[in-house]
PDB file of N, CA and C in Angstrom:
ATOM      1  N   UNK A   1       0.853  -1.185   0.000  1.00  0.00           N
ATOM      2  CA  UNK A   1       0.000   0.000   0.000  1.00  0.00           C
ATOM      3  C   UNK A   1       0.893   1.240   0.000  1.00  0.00           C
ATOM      4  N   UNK A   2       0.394   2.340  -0.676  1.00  0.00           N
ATOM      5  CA  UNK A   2       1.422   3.722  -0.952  1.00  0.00           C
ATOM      6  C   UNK A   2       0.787   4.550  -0.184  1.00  0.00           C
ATOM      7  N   UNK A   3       1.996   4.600   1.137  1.00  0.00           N
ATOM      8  CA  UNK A   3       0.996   5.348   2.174  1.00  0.00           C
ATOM      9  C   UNK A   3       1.430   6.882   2.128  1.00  0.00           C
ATOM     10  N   UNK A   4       2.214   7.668   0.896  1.00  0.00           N
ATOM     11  CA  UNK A   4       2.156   8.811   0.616  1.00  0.00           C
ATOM     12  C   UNK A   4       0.836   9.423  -0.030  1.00  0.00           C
ATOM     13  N   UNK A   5      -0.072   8.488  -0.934  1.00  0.00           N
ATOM     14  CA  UNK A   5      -1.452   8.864  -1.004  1.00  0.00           C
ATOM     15  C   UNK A   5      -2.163   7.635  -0.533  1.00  0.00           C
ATOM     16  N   UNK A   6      -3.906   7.696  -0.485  1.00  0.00           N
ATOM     17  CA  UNK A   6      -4.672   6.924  -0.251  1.00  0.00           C
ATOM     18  C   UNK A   6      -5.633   7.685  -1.077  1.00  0.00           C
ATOM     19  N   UNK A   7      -5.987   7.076  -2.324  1.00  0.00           N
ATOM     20  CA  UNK A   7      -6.683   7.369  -2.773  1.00  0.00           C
ATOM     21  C   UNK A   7      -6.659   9.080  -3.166  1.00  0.00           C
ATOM     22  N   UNK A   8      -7.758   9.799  -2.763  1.00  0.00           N
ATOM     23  CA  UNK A   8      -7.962  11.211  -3.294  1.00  0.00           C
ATOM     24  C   UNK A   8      -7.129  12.101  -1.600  1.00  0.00           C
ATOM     25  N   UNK A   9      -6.503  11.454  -1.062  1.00  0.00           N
ATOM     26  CA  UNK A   9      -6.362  11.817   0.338  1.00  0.00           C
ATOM     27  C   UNK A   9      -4.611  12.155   0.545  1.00  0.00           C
ATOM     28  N   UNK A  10      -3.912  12.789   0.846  1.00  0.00           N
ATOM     29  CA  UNK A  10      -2.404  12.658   0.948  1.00  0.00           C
ATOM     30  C   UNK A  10      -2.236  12.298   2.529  1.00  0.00           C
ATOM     31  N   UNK A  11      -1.078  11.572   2.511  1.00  0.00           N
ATOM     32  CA  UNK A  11      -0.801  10.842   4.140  1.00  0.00           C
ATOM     33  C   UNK A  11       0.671  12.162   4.392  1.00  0.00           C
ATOM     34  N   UNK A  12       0.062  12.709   5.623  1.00  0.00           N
ATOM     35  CA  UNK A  12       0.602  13.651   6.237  1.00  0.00           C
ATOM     36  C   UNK A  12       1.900  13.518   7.075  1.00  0.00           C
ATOM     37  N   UNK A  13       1.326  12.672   8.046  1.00  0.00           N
ATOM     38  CA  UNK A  13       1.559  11.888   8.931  1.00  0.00           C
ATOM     39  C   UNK A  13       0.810  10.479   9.906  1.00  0.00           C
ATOM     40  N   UNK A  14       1.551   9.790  10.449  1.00  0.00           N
ATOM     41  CA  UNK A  14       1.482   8.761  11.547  1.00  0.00           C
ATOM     42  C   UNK A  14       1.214   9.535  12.648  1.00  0.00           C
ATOM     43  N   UNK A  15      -0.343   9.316  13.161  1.00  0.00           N
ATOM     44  CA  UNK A  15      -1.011  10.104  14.741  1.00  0.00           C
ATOM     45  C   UNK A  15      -0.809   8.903  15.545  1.00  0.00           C
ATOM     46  N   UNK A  16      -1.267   7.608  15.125  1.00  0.00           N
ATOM     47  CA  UNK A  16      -0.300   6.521  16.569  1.00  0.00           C
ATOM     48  C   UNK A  16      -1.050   5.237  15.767  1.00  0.00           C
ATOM     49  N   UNK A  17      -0.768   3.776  16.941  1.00  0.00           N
ATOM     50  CA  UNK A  17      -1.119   2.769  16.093  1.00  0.00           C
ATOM     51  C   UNK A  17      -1.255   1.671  17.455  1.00  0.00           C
ATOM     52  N   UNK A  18      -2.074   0.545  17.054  1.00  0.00           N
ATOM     53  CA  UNK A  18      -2.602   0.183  18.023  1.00  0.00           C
ATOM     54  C   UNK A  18      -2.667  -1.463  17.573  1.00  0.00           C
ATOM     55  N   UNK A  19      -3.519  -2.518  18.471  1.00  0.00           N
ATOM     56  CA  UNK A  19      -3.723  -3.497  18.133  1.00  0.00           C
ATOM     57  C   UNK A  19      -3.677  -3.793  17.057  1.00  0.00           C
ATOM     58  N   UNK A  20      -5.090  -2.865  16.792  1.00  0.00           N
ATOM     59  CA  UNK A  20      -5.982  -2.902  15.381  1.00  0.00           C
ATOM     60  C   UNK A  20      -5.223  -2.252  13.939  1.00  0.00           C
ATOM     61  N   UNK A  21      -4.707  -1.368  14.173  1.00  0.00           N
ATOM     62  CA  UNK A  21      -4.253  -0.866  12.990  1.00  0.00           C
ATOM     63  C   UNK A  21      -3.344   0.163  13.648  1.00  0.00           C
ATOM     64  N   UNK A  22      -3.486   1.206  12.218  1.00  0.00           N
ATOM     65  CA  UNK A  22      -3.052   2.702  12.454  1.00  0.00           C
ATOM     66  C   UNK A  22      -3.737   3.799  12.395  1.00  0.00           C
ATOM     67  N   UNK A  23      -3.527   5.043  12.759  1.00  0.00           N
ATOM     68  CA  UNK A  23      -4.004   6.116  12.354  1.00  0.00           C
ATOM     69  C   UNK A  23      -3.164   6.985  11.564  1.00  0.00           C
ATOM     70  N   UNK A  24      -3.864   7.504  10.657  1.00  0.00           N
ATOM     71  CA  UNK A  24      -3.013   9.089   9.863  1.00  0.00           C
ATOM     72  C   UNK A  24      -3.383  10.121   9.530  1.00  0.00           C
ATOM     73  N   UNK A  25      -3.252  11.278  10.010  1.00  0.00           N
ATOM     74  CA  UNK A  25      -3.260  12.685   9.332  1.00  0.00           C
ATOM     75  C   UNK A  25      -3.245  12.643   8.010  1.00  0.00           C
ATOM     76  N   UNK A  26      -4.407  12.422   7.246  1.00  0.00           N
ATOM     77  CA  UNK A  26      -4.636  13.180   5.744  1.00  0.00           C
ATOM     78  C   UNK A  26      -4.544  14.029   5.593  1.00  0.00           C
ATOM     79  N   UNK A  27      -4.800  14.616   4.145  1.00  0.00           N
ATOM     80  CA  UNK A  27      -5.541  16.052   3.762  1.00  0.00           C
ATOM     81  C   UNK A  27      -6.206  15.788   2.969  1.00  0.00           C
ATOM     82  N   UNK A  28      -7.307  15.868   2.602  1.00  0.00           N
ATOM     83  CA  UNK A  28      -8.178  15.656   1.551  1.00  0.00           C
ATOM     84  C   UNK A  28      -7.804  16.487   0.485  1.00  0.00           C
ATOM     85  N   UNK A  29      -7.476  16.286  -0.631  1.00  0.00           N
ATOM     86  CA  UNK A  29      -6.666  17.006  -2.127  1.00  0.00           C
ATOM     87  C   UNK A  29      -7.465  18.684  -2.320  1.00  0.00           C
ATOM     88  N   UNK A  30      -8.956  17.930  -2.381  1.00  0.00           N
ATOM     89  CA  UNK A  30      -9.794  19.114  -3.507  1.00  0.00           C
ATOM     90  C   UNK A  30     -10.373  19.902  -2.660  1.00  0.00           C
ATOM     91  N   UNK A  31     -10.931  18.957  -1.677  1.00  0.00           N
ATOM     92  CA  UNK A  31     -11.321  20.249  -0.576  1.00  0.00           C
ATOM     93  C   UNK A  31     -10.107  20.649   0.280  1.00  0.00           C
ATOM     94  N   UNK A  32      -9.110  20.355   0.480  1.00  0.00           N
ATOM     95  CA  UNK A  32      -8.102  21.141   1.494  1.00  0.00           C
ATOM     96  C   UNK A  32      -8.731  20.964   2.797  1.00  0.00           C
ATOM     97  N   UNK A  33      -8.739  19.485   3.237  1.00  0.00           N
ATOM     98  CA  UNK A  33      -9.075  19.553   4.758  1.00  0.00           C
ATOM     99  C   UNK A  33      -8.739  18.477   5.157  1.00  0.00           C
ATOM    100  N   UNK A  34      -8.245  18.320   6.483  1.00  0.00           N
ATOM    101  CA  UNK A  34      -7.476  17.471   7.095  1.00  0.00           C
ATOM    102  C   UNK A  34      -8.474  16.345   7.895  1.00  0.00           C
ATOM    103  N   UNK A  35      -7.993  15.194   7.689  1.00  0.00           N
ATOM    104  CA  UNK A  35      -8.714  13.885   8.279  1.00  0.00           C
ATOM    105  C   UNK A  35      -7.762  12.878   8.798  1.00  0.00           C
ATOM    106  N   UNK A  36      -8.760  12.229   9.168  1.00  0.00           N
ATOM    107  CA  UNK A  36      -7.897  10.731  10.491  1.00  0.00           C
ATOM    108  C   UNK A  36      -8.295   9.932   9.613  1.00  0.00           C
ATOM    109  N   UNK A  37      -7.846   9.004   9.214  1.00  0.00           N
ATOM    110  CA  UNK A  37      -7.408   7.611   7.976  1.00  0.00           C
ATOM    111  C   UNK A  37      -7.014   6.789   9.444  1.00  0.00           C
ATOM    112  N   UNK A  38      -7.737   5.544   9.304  1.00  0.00           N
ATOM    113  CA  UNK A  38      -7.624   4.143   9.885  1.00  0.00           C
ATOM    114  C   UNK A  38      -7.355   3.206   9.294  1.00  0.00           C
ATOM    115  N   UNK A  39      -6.818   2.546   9.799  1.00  0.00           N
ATOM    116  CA  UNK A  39      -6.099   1.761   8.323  1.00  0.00           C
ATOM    117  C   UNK A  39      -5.718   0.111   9.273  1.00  0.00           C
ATOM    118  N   UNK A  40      -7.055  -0.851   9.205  1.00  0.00           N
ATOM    119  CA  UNK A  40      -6.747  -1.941   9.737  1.00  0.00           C
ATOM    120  C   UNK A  40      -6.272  -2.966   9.196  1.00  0.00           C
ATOM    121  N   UNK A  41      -5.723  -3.530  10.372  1.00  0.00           N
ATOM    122  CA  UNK A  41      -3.907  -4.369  10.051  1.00  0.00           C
ATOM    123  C   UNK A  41      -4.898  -5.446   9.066  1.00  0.00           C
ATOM    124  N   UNK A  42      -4.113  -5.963   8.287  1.00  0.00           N
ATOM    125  CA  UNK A  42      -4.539  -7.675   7.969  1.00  0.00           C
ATOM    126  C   UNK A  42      -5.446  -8.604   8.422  1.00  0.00           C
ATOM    127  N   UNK A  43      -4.595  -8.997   9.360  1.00  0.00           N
ATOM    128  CA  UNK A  43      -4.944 -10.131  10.601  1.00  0.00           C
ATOM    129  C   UNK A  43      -6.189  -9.583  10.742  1.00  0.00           C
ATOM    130  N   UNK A  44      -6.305  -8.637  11.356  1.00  0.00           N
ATOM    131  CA  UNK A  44      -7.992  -7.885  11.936  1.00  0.00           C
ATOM    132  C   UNK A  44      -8.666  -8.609  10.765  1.00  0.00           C
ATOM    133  N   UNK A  45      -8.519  -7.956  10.064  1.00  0.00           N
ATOM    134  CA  UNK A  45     -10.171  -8.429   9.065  1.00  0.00           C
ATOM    135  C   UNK A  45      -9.789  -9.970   8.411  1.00  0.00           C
ATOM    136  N   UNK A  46      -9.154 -10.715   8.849  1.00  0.00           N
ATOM    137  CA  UNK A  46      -8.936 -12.328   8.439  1.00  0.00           C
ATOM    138  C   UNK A  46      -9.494 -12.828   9.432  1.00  0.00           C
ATOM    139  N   UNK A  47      -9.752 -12.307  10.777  1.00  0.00           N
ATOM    140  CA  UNK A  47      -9.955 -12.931  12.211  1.00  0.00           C
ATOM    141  C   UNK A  47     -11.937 -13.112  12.252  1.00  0.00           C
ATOM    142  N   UNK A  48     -11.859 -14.106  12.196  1.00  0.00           N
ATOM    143  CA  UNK A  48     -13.489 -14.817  12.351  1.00  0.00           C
ATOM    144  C   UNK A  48     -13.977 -13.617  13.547  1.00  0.00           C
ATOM    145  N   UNK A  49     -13.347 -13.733  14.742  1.00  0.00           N
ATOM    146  CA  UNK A  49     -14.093 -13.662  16.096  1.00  0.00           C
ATOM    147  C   UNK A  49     -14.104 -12.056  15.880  1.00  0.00           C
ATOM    148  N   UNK A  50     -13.565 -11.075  14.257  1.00  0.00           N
ATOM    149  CA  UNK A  50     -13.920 -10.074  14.143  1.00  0.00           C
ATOM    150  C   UNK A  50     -14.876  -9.547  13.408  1.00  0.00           C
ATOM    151  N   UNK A  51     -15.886  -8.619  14.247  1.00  0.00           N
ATOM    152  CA  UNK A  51     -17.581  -8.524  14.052  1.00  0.00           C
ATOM    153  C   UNK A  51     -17.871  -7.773  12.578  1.00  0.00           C
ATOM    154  N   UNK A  52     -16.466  -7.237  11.958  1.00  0.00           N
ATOM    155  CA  UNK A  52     -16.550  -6.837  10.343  1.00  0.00           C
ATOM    156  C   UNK A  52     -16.111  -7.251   9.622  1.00  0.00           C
ATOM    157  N   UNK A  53     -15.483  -8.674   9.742  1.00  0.00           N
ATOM    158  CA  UNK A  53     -15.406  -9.531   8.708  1.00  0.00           C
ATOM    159  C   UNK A  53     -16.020 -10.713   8.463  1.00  0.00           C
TER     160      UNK A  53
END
């Protein structure tokens, strides 16, 4: 994954990271506004006993 963009979104920075995944400081391109991007690990969504996969 090219975590300098995501899609229409640029990756800013790494805000922290956890079990589950990560978090990141976007910016959204066209509108010029900054967002939190979650970004769960693998494992998470392979794991049965998890309630979104």
């Amino acid at each position: 994954m090219d975590l300098e963009k995501m899609g229409r979104y640029a990756i800013v920075k790494e805000l922290g990271r956890g079990a589950m995944g990560r978090v990141y400081l976007g910016l959204h391109e066209t509108l010029q506004r900054r967002v939190a991007i979650k970004v769960v690990a693998n494992s998470q969504m392979l794991n049965e006993a998890c309630p979104l996969a």
